[in-house]
Protein backbone atom coordinates (compact mmCIF):
# COMPACT_ATOMS: atom_id res chain seq x y z
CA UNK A 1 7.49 21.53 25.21
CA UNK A 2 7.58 21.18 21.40
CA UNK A 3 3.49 22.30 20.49
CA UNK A 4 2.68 21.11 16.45
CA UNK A 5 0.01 23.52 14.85
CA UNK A 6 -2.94 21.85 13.24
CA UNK A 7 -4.08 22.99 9.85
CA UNK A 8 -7.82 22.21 10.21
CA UNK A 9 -8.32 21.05 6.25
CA UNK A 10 -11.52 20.78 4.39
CA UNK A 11 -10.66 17.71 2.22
CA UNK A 12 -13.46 16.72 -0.06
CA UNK A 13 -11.85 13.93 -1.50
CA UNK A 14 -12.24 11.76 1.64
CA UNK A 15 -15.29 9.98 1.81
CA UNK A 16 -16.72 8.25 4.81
CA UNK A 17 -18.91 4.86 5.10
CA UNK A 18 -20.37 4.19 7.89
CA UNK A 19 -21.78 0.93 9.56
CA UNK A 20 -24.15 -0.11 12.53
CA UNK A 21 -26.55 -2.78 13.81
CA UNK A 22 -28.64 -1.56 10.80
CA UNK A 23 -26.02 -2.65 8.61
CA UNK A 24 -24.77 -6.73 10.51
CA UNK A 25 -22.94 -5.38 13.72
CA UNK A 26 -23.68 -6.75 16.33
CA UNK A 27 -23.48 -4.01 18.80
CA UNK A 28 -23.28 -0.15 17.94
CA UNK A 29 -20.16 0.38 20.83
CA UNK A 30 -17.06 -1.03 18.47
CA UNK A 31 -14.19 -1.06 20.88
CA UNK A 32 -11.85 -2.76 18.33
CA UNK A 33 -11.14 -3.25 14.84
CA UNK A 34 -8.10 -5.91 13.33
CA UNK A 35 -7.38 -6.47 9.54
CA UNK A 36 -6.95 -9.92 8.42
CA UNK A 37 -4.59 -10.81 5.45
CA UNK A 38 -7.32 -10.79 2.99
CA UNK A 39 -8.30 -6.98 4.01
CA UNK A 40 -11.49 -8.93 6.03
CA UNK A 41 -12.38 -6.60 9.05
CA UNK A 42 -12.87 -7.91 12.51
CA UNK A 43 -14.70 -5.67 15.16
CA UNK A 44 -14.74 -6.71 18.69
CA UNK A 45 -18.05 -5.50 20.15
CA UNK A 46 -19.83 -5.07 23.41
CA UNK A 47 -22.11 -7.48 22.02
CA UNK A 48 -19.39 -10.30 20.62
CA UNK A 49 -17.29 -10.64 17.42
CA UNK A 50 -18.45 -9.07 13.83
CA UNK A 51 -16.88 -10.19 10.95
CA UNK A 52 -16.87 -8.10 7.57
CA UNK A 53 -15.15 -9.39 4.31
CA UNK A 54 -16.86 -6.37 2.25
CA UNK A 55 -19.99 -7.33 2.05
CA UNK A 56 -21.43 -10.11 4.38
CA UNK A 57 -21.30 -9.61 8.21
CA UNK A 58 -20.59 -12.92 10.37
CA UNK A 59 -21.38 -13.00 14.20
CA UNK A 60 -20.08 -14.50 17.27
CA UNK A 61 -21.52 -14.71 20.71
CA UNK A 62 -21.21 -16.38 23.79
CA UNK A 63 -25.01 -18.01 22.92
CA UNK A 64 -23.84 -19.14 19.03
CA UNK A 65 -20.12 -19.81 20.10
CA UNK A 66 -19.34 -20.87 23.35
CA UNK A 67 -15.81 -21.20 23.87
CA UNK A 68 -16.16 -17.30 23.52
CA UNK A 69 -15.43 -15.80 26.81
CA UNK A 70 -17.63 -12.92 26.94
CA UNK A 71 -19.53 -10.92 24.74
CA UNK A 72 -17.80 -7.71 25.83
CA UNK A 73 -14.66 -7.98 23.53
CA UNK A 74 -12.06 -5.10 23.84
CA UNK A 75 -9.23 -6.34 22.28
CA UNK A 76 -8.86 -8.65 19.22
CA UNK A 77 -6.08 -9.26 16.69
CA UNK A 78 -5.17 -11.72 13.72
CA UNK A 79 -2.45 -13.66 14.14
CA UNK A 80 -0.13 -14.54 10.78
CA UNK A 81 -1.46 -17.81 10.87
CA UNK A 82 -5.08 -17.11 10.68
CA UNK A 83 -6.04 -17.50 13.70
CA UNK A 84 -7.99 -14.30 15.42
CA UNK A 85 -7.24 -13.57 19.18
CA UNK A 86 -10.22 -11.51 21.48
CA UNK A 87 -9.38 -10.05 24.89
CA UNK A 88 -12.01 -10.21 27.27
CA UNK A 89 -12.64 -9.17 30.98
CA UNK A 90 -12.86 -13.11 31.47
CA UNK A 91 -10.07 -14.17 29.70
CA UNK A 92 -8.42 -14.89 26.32
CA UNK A 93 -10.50 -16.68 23.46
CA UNK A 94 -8.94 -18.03 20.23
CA UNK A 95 -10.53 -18.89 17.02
CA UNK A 96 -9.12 -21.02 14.56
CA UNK A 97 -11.23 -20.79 11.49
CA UNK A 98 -13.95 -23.41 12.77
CA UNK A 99 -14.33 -23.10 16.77
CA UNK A 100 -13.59 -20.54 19.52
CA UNK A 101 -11.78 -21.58 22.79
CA UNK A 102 -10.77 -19.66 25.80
CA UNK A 103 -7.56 -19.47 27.59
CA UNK A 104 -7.61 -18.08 31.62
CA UNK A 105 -5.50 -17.57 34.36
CA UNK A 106 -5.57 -21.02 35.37
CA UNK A 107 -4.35 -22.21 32.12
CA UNK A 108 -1.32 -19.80 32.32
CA UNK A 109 -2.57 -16.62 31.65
CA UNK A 110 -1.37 -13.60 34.02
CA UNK A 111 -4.50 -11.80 34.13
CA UNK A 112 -8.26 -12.71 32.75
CA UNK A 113 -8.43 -8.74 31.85
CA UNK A 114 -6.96 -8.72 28.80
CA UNK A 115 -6.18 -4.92 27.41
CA UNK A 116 -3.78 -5.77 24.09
CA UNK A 117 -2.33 -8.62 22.18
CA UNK A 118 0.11 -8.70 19.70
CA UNK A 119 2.65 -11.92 18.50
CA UNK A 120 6.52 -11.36 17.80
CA UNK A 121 8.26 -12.63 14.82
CA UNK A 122 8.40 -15.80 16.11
CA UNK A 123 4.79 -16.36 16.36
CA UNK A 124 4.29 -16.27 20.01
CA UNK A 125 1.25 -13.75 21.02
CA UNK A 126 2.05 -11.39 23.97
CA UNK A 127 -1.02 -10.23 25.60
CA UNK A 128 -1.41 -6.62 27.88
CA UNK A 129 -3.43 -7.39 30.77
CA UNK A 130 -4.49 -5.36 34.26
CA UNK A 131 -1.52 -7.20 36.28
CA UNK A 132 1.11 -6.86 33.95
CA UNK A 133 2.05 -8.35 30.37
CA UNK A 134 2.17 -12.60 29.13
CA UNK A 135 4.13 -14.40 26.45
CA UNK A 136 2.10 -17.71 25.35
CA UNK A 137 4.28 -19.46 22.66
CA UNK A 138 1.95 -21.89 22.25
CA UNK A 139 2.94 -24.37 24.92
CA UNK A 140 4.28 -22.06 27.34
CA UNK A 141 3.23 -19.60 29.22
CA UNK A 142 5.66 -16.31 30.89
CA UNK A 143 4.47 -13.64 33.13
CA UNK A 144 5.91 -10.69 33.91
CA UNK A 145 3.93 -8.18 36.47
CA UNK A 146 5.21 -5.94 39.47
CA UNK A 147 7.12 -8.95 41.27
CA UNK A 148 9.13 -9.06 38.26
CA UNK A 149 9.92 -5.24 37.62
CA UNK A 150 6.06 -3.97 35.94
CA UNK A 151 4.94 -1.14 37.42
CA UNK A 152 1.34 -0.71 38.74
CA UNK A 153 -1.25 0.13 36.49
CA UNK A 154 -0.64 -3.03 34.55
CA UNK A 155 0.19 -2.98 30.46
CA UNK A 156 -2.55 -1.23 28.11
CA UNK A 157 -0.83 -1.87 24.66
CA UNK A 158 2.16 -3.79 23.55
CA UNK A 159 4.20 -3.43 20.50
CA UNK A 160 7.25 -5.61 19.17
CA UNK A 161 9.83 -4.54 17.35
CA UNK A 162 12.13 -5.92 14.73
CA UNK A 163 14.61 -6.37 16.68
CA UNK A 164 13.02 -8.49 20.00
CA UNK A 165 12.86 -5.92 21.91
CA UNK A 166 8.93 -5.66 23.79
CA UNK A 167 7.76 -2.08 24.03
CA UNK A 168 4.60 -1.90 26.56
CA UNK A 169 2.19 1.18 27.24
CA UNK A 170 1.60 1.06 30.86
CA UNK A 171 -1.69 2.27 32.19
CA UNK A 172 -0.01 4.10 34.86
CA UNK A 173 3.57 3.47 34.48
CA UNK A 174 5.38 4.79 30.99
CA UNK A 175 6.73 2.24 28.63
CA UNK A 176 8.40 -0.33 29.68
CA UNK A 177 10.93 -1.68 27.15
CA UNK A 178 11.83 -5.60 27.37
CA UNK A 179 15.12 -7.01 26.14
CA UNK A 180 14.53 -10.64 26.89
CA UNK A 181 16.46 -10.14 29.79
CA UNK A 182 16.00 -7.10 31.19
CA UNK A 183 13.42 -3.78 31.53
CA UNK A 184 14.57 -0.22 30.94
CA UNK A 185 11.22 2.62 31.21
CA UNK A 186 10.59 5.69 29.38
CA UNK A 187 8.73 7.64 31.77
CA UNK A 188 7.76 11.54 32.32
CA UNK A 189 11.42 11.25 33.97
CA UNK A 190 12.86 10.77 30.87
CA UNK A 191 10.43 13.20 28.66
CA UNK A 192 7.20 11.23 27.99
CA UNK A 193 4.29 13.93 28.37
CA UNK A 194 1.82 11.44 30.83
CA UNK A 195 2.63 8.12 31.94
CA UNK A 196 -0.70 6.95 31.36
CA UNK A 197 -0.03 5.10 27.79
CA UNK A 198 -2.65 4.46 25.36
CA UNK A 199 -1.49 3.18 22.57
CA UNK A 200 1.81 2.74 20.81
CA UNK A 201 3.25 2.47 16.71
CA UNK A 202 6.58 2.22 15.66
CA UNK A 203 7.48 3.92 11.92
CA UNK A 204 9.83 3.07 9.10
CA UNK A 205 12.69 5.06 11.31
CA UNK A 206 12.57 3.71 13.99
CA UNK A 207 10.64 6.23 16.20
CA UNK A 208 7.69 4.91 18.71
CA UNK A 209 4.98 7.23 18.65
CA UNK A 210 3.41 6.96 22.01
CA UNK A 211 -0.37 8.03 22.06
CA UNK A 212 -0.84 9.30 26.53
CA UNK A 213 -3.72 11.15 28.21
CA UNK A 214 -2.07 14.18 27.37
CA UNK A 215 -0.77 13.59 23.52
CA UNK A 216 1.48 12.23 21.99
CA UNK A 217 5.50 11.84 22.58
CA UNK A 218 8.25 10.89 20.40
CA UNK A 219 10.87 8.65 21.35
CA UNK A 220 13.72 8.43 18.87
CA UNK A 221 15.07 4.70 17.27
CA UNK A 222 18.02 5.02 20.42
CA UNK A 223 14.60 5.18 23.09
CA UNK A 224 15.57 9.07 23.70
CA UNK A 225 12.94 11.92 23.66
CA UNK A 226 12.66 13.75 20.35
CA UNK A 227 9.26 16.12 20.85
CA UNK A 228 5.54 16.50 21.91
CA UNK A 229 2.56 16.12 19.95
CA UNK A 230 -0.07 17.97 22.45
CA UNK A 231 -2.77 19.51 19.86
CA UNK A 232 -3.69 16.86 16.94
CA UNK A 233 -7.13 17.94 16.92
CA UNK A 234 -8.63 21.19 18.36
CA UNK A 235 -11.08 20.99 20.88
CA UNK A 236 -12.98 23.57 22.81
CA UNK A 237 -11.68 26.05 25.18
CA UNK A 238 -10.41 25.38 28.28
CA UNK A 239 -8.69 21.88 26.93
CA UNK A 240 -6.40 22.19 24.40
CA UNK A 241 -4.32 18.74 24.99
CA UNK A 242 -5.03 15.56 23.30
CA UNK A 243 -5.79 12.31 25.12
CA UNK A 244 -5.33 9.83 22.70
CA UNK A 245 -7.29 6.90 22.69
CA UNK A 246 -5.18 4.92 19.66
CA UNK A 247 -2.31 5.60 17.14
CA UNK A 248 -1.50 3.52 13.83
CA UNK A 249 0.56 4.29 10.65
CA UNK A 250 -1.18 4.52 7.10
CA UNK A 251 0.65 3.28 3.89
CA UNK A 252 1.60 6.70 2.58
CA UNK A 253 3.63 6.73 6.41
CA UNK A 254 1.30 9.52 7.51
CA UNK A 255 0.22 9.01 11.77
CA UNK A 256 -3.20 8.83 12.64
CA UNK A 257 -4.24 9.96 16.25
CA UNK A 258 -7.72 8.76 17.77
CA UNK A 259 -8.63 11.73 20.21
CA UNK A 260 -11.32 11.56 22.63
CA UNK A 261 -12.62 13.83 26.07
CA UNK A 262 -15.37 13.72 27.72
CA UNK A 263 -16.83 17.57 28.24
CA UNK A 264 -20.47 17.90 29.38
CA UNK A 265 -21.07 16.29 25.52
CA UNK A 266 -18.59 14.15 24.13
CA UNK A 267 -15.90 15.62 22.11
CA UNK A 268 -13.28 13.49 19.58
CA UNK A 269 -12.17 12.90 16.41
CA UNK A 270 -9.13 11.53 14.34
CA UNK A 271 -6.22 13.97 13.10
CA UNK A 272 -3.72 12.66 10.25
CA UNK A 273 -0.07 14.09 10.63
CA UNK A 274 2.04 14.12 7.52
CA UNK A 275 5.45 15.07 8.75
CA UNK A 276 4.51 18.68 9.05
CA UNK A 277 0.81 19.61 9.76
CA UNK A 278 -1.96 17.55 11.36
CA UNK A 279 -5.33 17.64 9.96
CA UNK A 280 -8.53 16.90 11.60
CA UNK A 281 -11.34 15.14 11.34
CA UNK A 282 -14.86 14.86 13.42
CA UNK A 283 -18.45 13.90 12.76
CA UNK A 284 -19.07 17.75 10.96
CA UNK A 285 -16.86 15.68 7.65
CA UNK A 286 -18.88 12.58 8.24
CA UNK A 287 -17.14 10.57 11.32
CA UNK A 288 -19.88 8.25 12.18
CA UNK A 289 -19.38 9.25 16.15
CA UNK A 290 -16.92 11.13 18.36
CA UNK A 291 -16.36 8.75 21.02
CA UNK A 292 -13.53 7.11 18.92
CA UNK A 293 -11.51 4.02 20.19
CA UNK A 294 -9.07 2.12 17.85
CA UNK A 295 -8.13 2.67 15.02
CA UNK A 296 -6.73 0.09 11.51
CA UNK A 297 -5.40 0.59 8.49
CA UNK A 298 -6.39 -1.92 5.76
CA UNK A 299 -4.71 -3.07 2.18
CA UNK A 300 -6.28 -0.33 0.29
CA UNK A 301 -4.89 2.61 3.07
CA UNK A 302 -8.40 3.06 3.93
CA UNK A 303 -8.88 4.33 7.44
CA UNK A 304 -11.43 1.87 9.77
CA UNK A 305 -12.56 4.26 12.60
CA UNK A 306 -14.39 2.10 15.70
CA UNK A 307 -16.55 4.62 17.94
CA UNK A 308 -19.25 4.14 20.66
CA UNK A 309 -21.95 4.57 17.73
CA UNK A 310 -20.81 2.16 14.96
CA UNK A 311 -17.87 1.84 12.67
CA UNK A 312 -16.41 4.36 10.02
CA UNK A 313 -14.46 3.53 6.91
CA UNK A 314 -12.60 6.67 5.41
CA UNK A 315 -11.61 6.04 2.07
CA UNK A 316 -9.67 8.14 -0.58
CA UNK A 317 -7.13 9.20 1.89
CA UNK A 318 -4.75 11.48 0.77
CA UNK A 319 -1.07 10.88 0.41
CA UNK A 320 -0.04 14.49 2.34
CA UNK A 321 -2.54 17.31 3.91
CA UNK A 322 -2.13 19.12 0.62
CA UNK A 323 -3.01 16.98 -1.86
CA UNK A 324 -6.95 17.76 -2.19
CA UNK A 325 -6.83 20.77 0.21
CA UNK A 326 -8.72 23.78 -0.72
CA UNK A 327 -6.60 26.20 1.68
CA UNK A 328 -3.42 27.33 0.64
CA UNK A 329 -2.35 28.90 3.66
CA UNK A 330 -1.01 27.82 7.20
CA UNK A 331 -1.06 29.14 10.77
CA UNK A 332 2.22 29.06 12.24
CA UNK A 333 3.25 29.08 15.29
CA UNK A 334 -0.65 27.37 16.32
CA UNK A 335 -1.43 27.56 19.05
CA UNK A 336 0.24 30.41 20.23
CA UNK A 337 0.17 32.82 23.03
CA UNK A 338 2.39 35.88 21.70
CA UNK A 339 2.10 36.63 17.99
CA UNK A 340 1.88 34.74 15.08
CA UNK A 341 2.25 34.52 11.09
CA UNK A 342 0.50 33.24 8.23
CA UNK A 343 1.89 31.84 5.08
CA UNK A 344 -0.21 33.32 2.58
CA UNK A 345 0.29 35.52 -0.28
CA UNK A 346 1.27 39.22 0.34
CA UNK A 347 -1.68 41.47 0.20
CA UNK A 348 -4.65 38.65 0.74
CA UNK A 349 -7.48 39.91 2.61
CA UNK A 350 -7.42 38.36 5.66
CA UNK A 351 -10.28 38.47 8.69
CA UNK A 352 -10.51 36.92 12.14
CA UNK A 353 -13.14 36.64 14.30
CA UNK A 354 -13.80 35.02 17.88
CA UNK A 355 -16.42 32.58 18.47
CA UNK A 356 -19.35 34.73 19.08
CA UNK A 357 -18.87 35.95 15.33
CA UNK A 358 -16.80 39.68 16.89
CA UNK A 359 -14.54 40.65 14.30
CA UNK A 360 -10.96 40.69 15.62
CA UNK A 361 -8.97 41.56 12.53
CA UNK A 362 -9.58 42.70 9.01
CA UNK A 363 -6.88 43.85 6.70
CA UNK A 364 -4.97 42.84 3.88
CA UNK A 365 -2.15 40.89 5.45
CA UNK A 366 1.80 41.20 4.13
CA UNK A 367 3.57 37.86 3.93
CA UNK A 368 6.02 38.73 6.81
CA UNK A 369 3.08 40.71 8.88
CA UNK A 370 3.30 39.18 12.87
CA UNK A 371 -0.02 39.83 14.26
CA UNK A 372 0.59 40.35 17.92
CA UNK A 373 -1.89 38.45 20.66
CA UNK A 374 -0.82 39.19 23.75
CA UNK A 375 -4.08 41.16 24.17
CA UNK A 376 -6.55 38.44 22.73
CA UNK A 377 -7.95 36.43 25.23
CA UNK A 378 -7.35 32.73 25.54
CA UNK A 379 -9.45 30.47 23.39
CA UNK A 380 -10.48 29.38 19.77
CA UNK A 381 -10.23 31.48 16.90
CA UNK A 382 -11.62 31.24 12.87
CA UNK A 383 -8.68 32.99 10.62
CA UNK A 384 -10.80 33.60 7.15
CA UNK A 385 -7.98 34.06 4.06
CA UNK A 386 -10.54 35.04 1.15
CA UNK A 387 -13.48 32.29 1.93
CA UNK A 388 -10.74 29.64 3.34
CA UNK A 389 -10.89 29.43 7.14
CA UNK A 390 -9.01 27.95 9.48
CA UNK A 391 -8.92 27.50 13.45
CA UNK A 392 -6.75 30.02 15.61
CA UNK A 393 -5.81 28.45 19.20
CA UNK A 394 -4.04 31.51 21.68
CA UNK A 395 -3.35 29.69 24.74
């Protein structure tokens, strides 16, 4: 399994807004956030719909608008033509512009418990639901669940690429991979690291990153396994992999990962990968909560952040990890269970100490120095280079 280090940055360019009920939400648990073609936020609440355009907030309920399904809303999305699409536990509700209207299972739809929607090129919306995955192109309505080759588990997220082709996250079942005609899966047969798919983003190559319960895998632009993503953001000894609860793609190109577990208090954060590092982010550098959920990426590459305790906006976000980083060292291999090296300039004082504050190492460290761990016991380390300090995972 192919482990990527993170460099855990201080980066004091970013700065973080955050918004709550104080602010016009409607409810404090956010469990999704779309961007509209005029950079307008919507936020699908446990309380209804909040609209943002920057400054105003705008709310919808089942009380103010009826043709809402339900208030608990845990999937929405903006369609190119305006319109703005809300998954419920009741069904599908539409708005478009003026009035909201709901579409259910006896209209067409495969399942009322709608997880994802998405449209392809050709406008048609394909929603994720408990029983499997639907195609509603306006008029008609297709269904695909276990009958016709879904596993069990139903469809969490769906993506569409460029070409046609359907890729959906299956709550229990891999990705399954749609051709019009046919399904092929991407399983842990075939490399994935869990089958239980979160969320899914495909980049300017052609790779899907697939956010799992265990991290994050990379399938390559031919559907074949390329590597592991299993530590984005460094949590607390025993648990070391990720479950990701969203992934998306920022202007620059650089992935975003949404982590979240639940110890006996909540841990999570976000982690930004730029091709070589990942760099996290929790509510120490001003994340509004750390039970994050989805994740969007707006006009301006700011970062919209939805959590069980509001909404974050990080702005200023850097193009690469190094840009406004005030470390200019890195850990590598991390985490690591034998020895490992730091990229640092020969002769820098270096110290280490465990978690309880016990000094582990203090020296001044050559460039091609490997300090050996195989005596170190498992768990989280801080690595201080002259006042810079980073996190130290031996496994």
């Amino acid at each position: 399994m192919f482990l990527i280090g993170t460099a855990s940055l201080s980066l004091q360019a970013q700065t973080f807004t955050n918004y709550t009920t104080a602010d016009g939400l409607l409810s404090n648990n956010v469990n999704c956030v779309a961007v509209d073609a005029s950079d307008d936020l919507w936020f699908g609440t446990q309380g209804g719909v909040s609209f943002f355009d920057g400054a105003t907030w705008t709310s919808y309920t089942t009380t103010t608008d009826p043709g809402l399904a339900d208030n608990n809303v845990v999937a929405i999305y903006v369609a190119d033509d305006g319109t703005v699409w809300a998954g419920t536990d009741f069904g599908l509700s539409y708005y478009n512009g003026s009035t909201w209207a709901t579409y259910t299972t006896v209209d067409g739809l495969g399942d009322d418990r709608v997880n994802s929607i998405t449209e392809d090129a050709a406008g048609d919306i394909w929603i994720g639901h408990s029983d499997g995955a639907t195609e509603f192109t306006g008029t008609v309505w297709t269904s695909w669940g276990t009958a016709e080759g879904l596993p069990f588990g139903g469809i969490s997220h769906i993506e569409v690429h460029s070409s046609g082709d359907v890729y959906m996250g299956g709550g229990l079942g891999g990705v399954q991979i749609w051709d019009g005609a046919t399904f092929t899966e991407f399983t842990e047969v075939e490399g994935l690291i869990n089958d239980k798919v979160r969320s899914l983003v495909i980049d300017d190559s052609d790779q899907k990153w697939i956010g799992t319960a265990d991290g994050i895998t990379v399938m390559s632009s031919t559907d074949l396994f390329v590597e592991n993503h299993t530590i984005m953001y460094t949590l607390p000894p025993p648990d070391t992999l990720n479950p990701v609860e969203d992934v998306v793609i920022d202007t620059n190109g650089n992935i975003w990962a949404a982590i979240y577990v639940d110890y006996l208090v909540s841990e999570g954060g976000i982690s930004m990968y730029n091709g070589s590092f990942w760099t996290d982010y929790s509510v120490a550098d001003g994340l509004i909560g750390p039970v994050v959920k989805q994740m969007a990426v707006d006009g301006q590459n700011n970062i919209w952040i939805t959590t069980s305790t509001g909404v974050s906006k990080m702005s200023s976000v850097p193009s690469s990890i190094a840009e406004h980083a005030n470390r200019d060292f890195v850990i590598y291999p991390n985490p690591t269970s034998s020895s490992f090296k730091i990229d640092v300039e020969k002769g820098a004082m270096v110290s280490i100490t465990d978690l309880t504050g016990k000094l582990i190492y203090n020296d001044n460290y050559q460039a091609v120095e490997s300090i050996d761990v195989t005596n170190w016991t498992a768990g989280m380390y801080m690595v201080n280079v002259e006042g810079s300090v980073q996190k130290l995972i031996i496994r």
